[in-house]
Structure formats: C-alpha cells, structure tokens
N, C-alpha and C. Protein backbone atom coordinates (compact mmCIF):
# COMPACT_ATOMS: atom_id res chain seq x y z
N UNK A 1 -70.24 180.87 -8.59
CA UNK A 1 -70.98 182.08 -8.92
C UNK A 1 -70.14 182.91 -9.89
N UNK A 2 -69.70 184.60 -9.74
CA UNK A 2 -69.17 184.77 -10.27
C UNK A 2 -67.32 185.41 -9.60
N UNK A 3 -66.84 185.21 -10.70
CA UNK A 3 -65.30 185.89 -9.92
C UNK A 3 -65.19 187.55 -10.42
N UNK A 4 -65.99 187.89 -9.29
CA UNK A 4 -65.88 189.13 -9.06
C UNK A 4 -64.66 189.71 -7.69
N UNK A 5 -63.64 190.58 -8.36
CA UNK A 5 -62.53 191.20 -6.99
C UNK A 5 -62.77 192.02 -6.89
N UNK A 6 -63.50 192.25 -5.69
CA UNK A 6 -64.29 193.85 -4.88
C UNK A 6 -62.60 194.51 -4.58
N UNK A 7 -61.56 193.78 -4.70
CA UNK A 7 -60.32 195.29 -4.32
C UNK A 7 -59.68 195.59 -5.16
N UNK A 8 -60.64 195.54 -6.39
CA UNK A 8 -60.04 196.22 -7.24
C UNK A 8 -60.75 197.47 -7.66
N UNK A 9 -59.87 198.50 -8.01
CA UNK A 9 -60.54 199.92 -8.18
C UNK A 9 -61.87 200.26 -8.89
N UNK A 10 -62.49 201.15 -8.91
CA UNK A 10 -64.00 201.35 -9.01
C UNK A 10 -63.97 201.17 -10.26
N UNK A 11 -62.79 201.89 -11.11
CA UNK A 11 -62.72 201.48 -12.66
C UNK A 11 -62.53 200.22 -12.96
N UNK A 12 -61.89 199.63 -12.31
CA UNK A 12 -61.96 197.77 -12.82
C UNK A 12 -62.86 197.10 -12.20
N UNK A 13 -63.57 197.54 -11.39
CA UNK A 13 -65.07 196.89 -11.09
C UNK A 13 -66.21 197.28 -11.95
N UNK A 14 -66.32 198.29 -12.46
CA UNK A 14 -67.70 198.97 -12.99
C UNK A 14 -68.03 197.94 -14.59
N UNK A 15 -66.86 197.82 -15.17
CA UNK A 15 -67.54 197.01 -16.28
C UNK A 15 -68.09 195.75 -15.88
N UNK A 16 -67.50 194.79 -14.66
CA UNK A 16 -67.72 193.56 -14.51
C UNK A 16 -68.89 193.69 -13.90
N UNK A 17 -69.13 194.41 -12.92
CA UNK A 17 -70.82 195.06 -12.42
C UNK A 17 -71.77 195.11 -13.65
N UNK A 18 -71.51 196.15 -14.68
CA UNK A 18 -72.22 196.37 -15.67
C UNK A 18 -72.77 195.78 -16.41
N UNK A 19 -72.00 194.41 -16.83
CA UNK A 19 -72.25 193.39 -17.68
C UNK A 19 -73.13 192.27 -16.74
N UNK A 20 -73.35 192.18 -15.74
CA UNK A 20 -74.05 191.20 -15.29
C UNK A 20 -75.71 192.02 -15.15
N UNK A 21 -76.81 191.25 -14.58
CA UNK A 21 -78.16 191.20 -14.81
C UNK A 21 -78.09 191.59 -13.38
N UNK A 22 -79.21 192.32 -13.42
CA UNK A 22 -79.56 193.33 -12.05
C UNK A 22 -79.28 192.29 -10.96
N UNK A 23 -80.51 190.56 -11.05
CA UNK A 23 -80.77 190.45 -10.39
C UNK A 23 -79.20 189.63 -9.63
N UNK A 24 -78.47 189.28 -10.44
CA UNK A 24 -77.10 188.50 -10.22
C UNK A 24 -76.07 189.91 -9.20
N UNK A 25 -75.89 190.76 -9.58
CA UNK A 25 -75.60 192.07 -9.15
C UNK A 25 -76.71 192.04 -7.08
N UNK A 26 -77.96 191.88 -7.47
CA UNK A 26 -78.27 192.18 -6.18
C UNK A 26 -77.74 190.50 -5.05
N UNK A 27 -77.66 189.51 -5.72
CA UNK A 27 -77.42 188.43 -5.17
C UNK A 27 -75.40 188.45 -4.60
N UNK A 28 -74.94 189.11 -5.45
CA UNK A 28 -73.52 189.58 -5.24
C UNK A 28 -73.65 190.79 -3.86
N UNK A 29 -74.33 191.11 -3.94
CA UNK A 29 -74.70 192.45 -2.85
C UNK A 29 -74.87 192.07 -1.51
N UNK A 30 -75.95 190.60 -1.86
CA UNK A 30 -76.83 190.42 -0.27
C UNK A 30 -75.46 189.52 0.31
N UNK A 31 -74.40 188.48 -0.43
CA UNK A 31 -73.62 187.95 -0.45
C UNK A 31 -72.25 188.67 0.10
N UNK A 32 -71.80 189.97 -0.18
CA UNK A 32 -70.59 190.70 0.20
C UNK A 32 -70.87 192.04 0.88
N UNK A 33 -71.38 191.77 2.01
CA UNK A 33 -71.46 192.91 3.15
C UNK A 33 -71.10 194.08 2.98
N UNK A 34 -69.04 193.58 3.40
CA UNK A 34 -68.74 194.24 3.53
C UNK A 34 -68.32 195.50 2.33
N UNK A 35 -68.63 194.60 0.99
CA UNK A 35 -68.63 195.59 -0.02
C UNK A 35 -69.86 196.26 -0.73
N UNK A 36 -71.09 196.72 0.35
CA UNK A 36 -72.32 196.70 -0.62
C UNK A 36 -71.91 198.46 -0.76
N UNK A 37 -71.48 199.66 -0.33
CA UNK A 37 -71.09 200.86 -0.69
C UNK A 37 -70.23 200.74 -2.03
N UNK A 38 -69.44 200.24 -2.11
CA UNK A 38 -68.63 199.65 -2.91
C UNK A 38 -69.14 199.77 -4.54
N UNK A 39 -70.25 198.19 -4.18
CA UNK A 39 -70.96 197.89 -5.24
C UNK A 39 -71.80 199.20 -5.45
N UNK A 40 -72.38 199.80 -4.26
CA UNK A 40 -73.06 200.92 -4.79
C UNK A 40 -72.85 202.01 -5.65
N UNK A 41 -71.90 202.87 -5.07
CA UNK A 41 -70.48 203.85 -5.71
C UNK A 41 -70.42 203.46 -7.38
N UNK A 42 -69.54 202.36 -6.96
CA UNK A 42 -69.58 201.83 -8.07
C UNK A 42 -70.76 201.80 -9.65
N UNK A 43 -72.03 201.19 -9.19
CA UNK A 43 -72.68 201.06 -10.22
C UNK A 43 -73.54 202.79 -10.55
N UNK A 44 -73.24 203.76 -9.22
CA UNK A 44 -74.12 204.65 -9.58
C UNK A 44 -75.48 204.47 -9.14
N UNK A 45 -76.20 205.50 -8.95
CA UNK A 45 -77.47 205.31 -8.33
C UNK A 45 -78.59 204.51 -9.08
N UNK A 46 -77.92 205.47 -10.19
CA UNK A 46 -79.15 205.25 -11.97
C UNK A 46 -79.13 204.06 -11.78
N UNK A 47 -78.14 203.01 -11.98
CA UNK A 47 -77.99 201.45 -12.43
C UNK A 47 -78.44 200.61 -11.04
N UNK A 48 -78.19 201.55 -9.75
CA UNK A 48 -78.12 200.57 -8.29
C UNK A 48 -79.47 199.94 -8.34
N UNK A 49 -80.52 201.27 -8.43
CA UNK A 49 -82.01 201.26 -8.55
C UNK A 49 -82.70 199.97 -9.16
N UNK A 50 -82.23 199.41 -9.60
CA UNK A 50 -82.60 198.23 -10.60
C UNK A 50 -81.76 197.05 -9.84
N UNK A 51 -81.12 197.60 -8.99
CA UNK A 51 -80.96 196.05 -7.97
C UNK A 51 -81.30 196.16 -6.70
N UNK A 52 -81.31 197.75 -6.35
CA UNK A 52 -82.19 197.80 -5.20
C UNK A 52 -83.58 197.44 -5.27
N UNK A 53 -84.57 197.61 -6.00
CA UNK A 53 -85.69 196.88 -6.04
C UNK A 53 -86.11 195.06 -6.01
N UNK A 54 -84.88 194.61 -6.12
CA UNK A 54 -84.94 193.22 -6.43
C UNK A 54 -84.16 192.69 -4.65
N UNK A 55 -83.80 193.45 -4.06
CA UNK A 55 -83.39 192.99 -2.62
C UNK A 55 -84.59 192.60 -1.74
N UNK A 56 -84.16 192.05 -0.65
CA UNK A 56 -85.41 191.71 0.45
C UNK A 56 -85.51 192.90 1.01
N UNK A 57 -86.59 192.63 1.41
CA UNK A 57 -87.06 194.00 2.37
C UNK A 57 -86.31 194.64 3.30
N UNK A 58 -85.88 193.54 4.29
CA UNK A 58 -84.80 193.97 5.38
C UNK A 58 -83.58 194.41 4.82
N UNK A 59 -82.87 194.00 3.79
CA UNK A 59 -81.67 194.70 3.43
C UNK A 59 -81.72 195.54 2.56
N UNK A 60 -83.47 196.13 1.92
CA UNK A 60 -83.39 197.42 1.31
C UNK A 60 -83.83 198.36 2.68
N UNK A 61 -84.02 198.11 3.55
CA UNK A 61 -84.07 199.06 4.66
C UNK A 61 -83.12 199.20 4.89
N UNK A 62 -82.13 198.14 5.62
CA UNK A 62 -80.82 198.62 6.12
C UNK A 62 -79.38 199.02 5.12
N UNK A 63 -80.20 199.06 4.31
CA UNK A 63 -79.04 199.52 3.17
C UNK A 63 -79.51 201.43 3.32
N UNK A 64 -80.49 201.65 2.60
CA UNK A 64 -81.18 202.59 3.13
C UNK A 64 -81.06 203.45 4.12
N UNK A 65 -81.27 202.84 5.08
CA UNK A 65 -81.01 203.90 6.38
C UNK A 65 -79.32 204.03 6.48
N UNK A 66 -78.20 203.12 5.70
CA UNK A 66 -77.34 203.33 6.08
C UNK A 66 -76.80 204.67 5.37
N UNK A 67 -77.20 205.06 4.30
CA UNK A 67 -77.25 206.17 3.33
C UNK A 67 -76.96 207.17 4.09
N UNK A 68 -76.73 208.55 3.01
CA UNK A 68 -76.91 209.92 3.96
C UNK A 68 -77.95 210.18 3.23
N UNK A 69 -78.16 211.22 3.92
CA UNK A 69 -79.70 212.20 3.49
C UNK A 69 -79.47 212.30 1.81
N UNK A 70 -78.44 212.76 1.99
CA UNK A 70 -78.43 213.28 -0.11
C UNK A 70 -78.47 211.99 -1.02
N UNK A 71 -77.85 210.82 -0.36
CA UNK A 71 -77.93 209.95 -1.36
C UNK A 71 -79.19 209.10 -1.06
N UNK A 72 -80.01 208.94 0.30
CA UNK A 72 -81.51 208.62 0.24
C UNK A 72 -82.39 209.56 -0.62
N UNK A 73 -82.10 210.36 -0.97
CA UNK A 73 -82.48 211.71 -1.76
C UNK A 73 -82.48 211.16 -3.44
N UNK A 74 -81.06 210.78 -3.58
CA UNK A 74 -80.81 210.26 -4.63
C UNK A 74 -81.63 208.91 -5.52
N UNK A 75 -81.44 208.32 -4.16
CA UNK A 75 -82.20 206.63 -4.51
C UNK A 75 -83.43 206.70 -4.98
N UNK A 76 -84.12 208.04 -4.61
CA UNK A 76 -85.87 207.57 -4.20
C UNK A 76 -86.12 208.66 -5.56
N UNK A 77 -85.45 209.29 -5.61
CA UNK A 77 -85.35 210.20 -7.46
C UNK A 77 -85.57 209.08 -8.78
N UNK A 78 -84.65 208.02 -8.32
CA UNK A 78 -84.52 207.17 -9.52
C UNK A 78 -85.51 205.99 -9.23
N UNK A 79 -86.27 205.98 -8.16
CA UNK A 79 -87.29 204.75 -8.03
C UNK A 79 -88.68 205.11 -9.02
N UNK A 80 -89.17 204.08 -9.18
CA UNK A 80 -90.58 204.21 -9.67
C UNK A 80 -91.50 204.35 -8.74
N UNK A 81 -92.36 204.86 -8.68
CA UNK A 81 -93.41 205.32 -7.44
C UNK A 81 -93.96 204.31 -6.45
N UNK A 82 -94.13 203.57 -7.86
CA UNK A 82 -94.67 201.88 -7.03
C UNK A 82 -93.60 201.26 -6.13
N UNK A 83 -92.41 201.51 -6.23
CA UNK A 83 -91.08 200.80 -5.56
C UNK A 83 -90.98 201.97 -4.01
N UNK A 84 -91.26 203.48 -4.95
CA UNK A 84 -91.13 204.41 -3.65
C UNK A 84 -92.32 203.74 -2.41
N UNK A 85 -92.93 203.12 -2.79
CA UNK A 85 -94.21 203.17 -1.77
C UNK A 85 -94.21 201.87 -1.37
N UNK A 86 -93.67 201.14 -1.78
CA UNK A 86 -93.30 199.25 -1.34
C UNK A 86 -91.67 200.01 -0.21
N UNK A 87 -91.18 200.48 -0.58
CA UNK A 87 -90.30 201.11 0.43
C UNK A 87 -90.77 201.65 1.69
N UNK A 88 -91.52 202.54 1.73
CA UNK A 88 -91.84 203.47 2.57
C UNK A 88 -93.22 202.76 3.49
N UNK A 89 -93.52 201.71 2.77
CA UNK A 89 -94.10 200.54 3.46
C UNK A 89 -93.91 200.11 4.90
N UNK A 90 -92.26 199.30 4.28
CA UNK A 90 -91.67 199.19 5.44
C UNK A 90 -90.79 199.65 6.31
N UNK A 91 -91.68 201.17 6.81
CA UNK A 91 -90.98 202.45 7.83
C UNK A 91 -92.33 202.42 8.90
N UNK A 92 -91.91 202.83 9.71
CA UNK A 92 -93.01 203.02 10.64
C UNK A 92 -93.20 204.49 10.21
N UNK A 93 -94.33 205.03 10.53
CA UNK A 93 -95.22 206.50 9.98
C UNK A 93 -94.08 207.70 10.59
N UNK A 94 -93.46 207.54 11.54
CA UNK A 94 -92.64 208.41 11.88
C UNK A 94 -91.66 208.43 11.26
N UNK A 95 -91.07 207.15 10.47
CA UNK A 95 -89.64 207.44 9.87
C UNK A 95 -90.46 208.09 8.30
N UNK A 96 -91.32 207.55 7.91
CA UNK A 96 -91.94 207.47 6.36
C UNK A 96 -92.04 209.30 6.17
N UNK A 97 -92.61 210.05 6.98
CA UNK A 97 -92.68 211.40 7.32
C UNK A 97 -91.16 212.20 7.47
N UNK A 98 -90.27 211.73 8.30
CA UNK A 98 -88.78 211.78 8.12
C UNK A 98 -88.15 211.72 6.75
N UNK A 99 -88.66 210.74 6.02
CA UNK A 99 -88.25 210.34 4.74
C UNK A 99 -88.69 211.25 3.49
N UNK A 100 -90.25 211.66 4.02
CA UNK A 100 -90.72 212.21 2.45
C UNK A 100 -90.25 213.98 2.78
C-alpha cells in the first residue's frame, strides 16, 4: 500500500496525507485505528470531509460520535447536505435531534 509513518509529526505527515486521493486516505484510516485523530488533525476538517464521506457507515458513526461537540459542529459545516442527511440517517431520531 502506501509507506505512510503515523509518528511522525503533523508537519511531516500533512504533505504525504495531502498528496494522496481521498479515497486511498479513507482506506489508510479504516486500516490504522489507532491513528484515525491523527489522520484527522492532521488533514483538517476542510480536506477530512472528502474522506469522511467515502467511509462505511459504521465507522462514519463511530468516528463521529467519537468527536466533541465543536468538532461534530465542525464536520457537518463542511458536509454537503446530501452527505449531512445519509449521516443523520444512520442515528436513531433521538440522537439525529441531539445532533441538529
């Protein structure tokens, strides 16, 4: 795949993030657990958005809920409406109400 070193500092990760294709970026994501904040931080919300849409359902939820309020705040700023609502899909009506 690719030789990407998640311990290296956010500045020597962000170009090698940058230069790859959303969807290679979200496949690096579903692949390194323990670095998906990391990768997040890292690429910024603006750029995440474009690989958060390309994740499975279950790990854009649990990525999601792992968030804080300001940066679920953040995510759903930079989504397209159609992505906000394929999201909020999969919440039950009590969290979706929590959410908006």
């Amino acid at each position: 795949m690719y030789n990407i070193d998640f311990n290296v500092s956010v500045q020597k990760l962000k170009p090698q993030l940058h230069k790859l294709h959303p969807s290679d970026v979200a496949e690096l994501f579903e692949d390194n657990e323990s670095f998906r904040d990391k990768i997040y931080v890292t690429m910024g919300v603006k750029a995440f958005k474009n690989v958060f849409v390309l994740l499975e359902e279950s790990l854009q939820v649990t990525f999601f809920n792992s968030l804080t309020k300001e940066q679920q705040k953040s995510l759903l700023v930079f989504l397209d409406t159609e992505d906000i609502k394929t999201l909020l899909d999969a919440f039950d009506l009590v969290k979706q109400l929590y959410i908006i």
